[in-house]
Structures are given as structure tokens and as C-alpha cells.
Protein backbone atom coordinates (compact mmCIF):
# COMPACT_ATOMS: atom_id res chain seq x y z
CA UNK A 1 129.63 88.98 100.46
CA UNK A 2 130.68 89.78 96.72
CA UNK A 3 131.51 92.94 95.22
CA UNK A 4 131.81 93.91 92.08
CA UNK A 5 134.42 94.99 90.11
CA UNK A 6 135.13 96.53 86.90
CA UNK A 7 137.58 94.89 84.79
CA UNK A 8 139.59 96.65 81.72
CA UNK A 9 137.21 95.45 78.98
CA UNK A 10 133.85 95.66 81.38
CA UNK A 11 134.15 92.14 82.76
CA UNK A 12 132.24 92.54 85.98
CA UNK A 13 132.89 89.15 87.87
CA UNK A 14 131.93 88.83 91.50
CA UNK A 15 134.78 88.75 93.81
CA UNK A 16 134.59 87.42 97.43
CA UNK A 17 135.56 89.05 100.34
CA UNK A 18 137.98 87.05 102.52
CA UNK A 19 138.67 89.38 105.05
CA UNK A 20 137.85 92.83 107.00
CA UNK A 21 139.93 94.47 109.12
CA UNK A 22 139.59 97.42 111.01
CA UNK A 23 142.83 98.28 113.22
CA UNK A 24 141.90 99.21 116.74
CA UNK A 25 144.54 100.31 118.14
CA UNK A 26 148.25 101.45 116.63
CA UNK A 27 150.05 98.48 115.03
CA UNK A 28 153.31 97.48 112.88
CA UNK A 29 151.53 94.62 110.74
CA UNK A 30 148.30 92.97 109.99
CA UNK A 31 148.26 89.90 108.50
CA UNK A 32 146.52 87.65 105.88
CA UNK A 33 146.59 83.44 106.12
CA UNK A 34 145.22 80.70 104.82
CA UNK A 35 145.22 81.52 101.19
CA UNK A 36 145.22 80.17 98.09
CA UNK A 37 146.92 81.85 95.28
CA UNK A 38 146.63 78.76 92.79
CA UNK A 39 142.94 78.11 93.45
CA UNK A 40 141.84 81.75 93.55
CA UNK A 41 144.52 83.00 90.65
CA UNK A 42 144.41 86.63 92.42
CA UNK A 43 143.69 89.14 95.12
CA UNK A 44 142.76 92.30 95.43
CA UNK A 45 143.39 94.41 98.69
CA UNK A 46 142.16 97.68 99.21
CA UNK A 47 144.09 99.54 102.40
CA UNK A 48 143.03 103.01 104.05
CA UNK A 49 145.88 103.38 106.49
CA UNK A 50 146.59 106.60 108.83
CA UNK A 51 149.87 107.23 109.90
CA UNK A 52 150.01 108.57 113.84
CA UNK A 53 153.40 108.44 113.97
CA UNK A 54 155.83 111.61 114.26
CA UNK A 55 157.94 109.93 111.11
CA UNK A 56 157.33 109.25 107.43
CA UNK A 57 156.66 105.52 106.70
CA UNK A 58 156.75 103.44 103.90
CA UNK A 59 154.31 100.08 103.96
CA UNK A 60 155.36 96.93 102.48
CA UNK A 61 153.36 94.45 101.02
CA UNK A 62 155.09 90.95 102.04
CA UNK A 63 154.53 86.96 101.21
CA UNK A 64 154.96 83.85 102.31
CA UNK A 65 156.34 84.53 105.78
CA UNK A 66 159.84 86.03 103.94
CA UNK A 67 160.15 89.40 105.23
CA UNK A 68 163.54 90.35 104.02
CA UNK A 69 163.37 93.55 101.90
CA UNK A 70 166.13 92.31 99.70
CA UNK A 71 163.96 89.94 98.43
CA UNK A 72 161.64 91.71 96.75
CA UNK A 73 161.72 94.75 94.26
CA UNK A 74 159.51 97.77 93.39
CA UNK A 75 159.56 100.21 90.07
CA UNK A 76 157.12 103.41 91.22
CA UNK A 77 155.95 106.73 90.08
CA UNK A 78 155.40 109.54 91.95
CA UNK A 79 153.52 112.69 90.89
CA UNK A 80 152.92 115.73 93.20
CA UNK A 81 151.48 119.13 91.21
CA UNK A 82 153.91 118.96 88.37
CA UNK A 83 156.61 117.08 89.92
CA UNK A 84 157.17 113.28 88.27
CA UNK A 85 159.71 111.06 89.62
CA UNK A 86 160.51 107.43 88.84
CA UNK A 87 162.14 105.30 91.24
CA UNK A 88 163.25 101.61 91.55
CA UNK A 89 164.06 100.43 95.68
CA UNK A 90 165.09 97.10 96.64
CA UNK A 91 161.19 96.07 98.82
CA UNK A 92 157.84 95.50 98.65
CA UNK A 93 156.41 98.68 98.88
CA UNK A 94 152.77 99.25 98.02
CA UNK A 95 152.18 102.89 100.09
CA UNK A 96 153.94 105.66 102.23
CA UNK A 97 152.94 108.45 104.14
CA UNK A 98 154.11 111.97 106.05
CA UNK A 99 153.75 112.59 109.49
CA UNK A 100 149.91 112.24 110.90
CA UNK A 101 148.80 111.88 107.43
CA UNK A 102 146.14 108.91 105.25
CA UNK A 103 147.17 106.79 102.29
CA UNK A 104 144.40 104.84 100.44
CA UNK A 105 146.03 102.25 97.85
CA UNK A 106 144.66 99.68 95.55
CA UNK A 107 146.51 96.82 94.91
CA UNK A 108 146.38 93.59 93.08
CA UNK A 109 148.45 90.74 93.90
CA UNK A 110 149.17 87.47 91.58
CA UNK A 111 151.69 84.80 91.01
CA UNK A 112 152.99 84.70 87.45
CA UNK A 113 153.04 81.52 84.89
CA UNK A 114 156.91 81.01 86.39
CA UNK A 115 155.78 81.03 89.63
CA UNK A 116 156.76 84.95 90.52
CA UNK A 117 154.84 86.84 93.35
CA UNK A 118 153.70 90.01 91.36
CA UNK A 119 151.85 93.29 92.70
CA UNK A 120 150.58 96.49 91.45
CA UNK A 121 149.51 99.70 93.50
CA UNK A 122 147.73 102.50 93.05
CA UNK A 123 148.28 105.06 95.78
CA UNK A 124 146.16 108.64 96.70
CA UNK A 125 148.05 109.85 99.64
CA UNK A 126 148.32 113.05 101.49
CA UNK A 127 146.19 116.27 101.80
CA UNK A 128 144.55 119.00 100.22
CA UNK A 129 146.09 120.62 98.51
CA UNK A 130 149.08 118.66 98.31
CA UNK A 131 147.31 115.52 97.69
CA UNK A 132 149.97 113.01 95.76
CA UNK A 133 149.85 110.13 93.32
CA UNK A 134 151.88 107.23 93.20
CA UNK A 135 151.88 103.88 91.66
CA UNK A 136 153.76 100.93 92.19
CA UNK A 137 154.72 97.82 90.74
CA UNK A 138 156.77 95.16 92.33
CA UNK A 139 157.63 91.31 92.72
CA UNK A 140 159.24 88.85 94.33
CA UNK A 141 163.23 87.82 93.17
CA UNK A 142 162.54 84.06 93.72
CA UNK A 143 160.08 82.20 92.16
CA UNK A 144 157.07 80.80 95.09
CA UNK A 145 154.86 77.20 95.21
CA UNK A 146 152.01 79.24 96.54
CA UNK A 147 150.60 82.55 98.10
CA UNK A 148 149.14 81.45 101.36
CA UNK A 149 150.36 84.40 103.60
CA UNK A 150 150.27 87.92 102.91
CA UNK A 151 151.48 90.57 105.55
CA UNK A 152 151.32 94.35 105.47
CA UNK A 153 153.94 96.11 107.29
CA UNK A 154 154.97 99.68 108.15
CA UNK A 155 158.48 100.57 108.25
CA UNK A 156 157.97 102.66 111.85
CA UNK A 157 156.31 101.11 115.31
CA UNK A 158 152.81 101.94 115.68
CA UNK A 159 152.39 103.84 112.14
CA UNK A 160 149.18 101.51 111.05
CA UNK A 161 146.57 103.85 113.41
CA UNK A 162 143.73 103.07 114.84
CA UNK A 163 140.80 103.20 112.57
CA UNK A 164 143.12 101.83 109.55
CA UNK A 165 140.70 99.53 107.32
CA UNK A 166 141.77 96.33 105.09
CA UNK A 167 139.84 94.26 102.94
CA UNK A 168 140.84 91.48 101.11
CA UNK A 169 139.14 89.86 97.99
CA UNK A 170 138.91 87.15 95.66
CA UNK A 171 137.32 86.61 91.82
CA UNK A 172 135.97 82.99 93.06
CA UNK A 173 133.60 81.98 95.47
């Protein structure tokens, strides 16, 4: 099934949909195999995730079956009403949320020419009105052959709720 999407100079190519998911029930990960990152060049993965939790958790975007925060880092920016705030953590973070609250984020994934895993995110979390914006950018600190896995992950037991939606796309068919 291709969708369309609009590219920075109106390119409109047609990208594939690999996967759907709909979590349903509470979960800690969903993941993403049998990829190709030097056949398809990129992904794009669009995540609506609810947080039933009674904590705040962060959700991290990880590759290649290495799920060791350390090896990975993220530069972000956070704006809430007036409020801007940069930050650089040690992880692949791509979204966070409070307490019984939604996060809807946008991200693009690629290897680099030198063989980097690479992602950007663009986050609309929270509620009216104290809905927040927050983008992130973030890679990899060694250098992989491929991208065949992806896995998100929250940071608390349970905090990807029911009803949760993922879908994962391609630029080739």
C-alpha cells in the first residue's frame, strides 16, 4: 500500500508500507525485522503511543539487536509555552511522555555514507493546553553493516498501551 509523502523540495515519491502495528494490550517493546537499510536507503516510522503507566517514560528508538543506551546519543529540543531547552543524553530517544498521557512522533531513520545509524524526531506530546514540542536527533557511536532490526522501547513496564499504533515505511517498492 503506498503513501505519499512530501519531500523538502515537493518530491512526492511513493513509499511502501512494511508494517502496521496496533498494540493490544500494554507492552515494553515492539519490534521491526527483516530489513534492509542498504536496499531501501531509509525509513520512516510514524508512532502514536499512550502511556498507562503511573510514571513518566522516555521511548528509545534501538538497532541492530544492541540495546545498550551507551551506545547511542541524542541532541533534542524541547519547547513548552515559552520555555526552550536544549539537551544532549547518552540514548536513543525518539519520544517521552507524563503519566496517562499520548505522544505522536515522526521519525526518519538512515545509515550515513560511513556507515552511522542516524535518526531524526519530531515529537507533539501532551495535552491541551500544555501540549509540548520536541525534536530529536540522534545516532549510533559505532559505525553498522546494515539496518535489519529496529526496536522501540519504553523505559517503564507496560508504558506502550493498548491501542498504541506503528507504521513503518519505505521510498521503494
Amino acid at each position: 500500500m503506498p503513501i505519499r509523502w512530501m519531500g523538502a523540495v515537493g518530491v512526492t515519491p511513493d513509499w511502501q508500507v512494511l508494517a502496521e502495528v496496533e498494540v493490544a494490550s500494554d507492552c515494553d517493546y515492539v519490534d521491526f525485522t527483516e530489513l534492509d537499510i542498504n536496499r531501501d536507503w531509509e525509513y520512516y516510522l510514524d508512532v502514536v503511543i499512550k502511556n498507562p503507566t503511573d510514571s513518566y517514560a522516555i521511548y528509545y528508538l534501538f538497532v541492530e539487536d544492541d540495546y545498550t543506551l551507551t551506545s547511542y546519543y541524542n541532541q533534542s529540543l524541547f519547547a513548552h509555552d515559552t520555555t526552550i531547552i536544549a539537551t544532549r543524553d547518552n540514548n536513543p530517544e525518539i519520544a517521552s511522555s507524563k503519566t496517562g498521557d499520548r505522544v505522536l512522533s515522526n521519525i526518519r531513520i538512515t545509515k550515513d555514507p560511513d556507515g552511522y545509524f542516524r535518526y531524526t524526531s519530531f515529537q507533539s506530546r501532551e495535552s491541551s493546553p500544555a501540549i509540548t514540542l520536541r525534536m530529536n536527533c540522534g545516532m549510533k557511536t559505532a559505525p553498522v553493516s546494515d539496518i535489519t532490526s529496529l526496536r522501540v522501547s519504553a523505559s517503564v513496564s507496560g508504558a506502550i498501551g493498548a491501542g498504541s499504533r506503528f507504521i513503518l515505511a519505505r521510498p521503494r517498492s
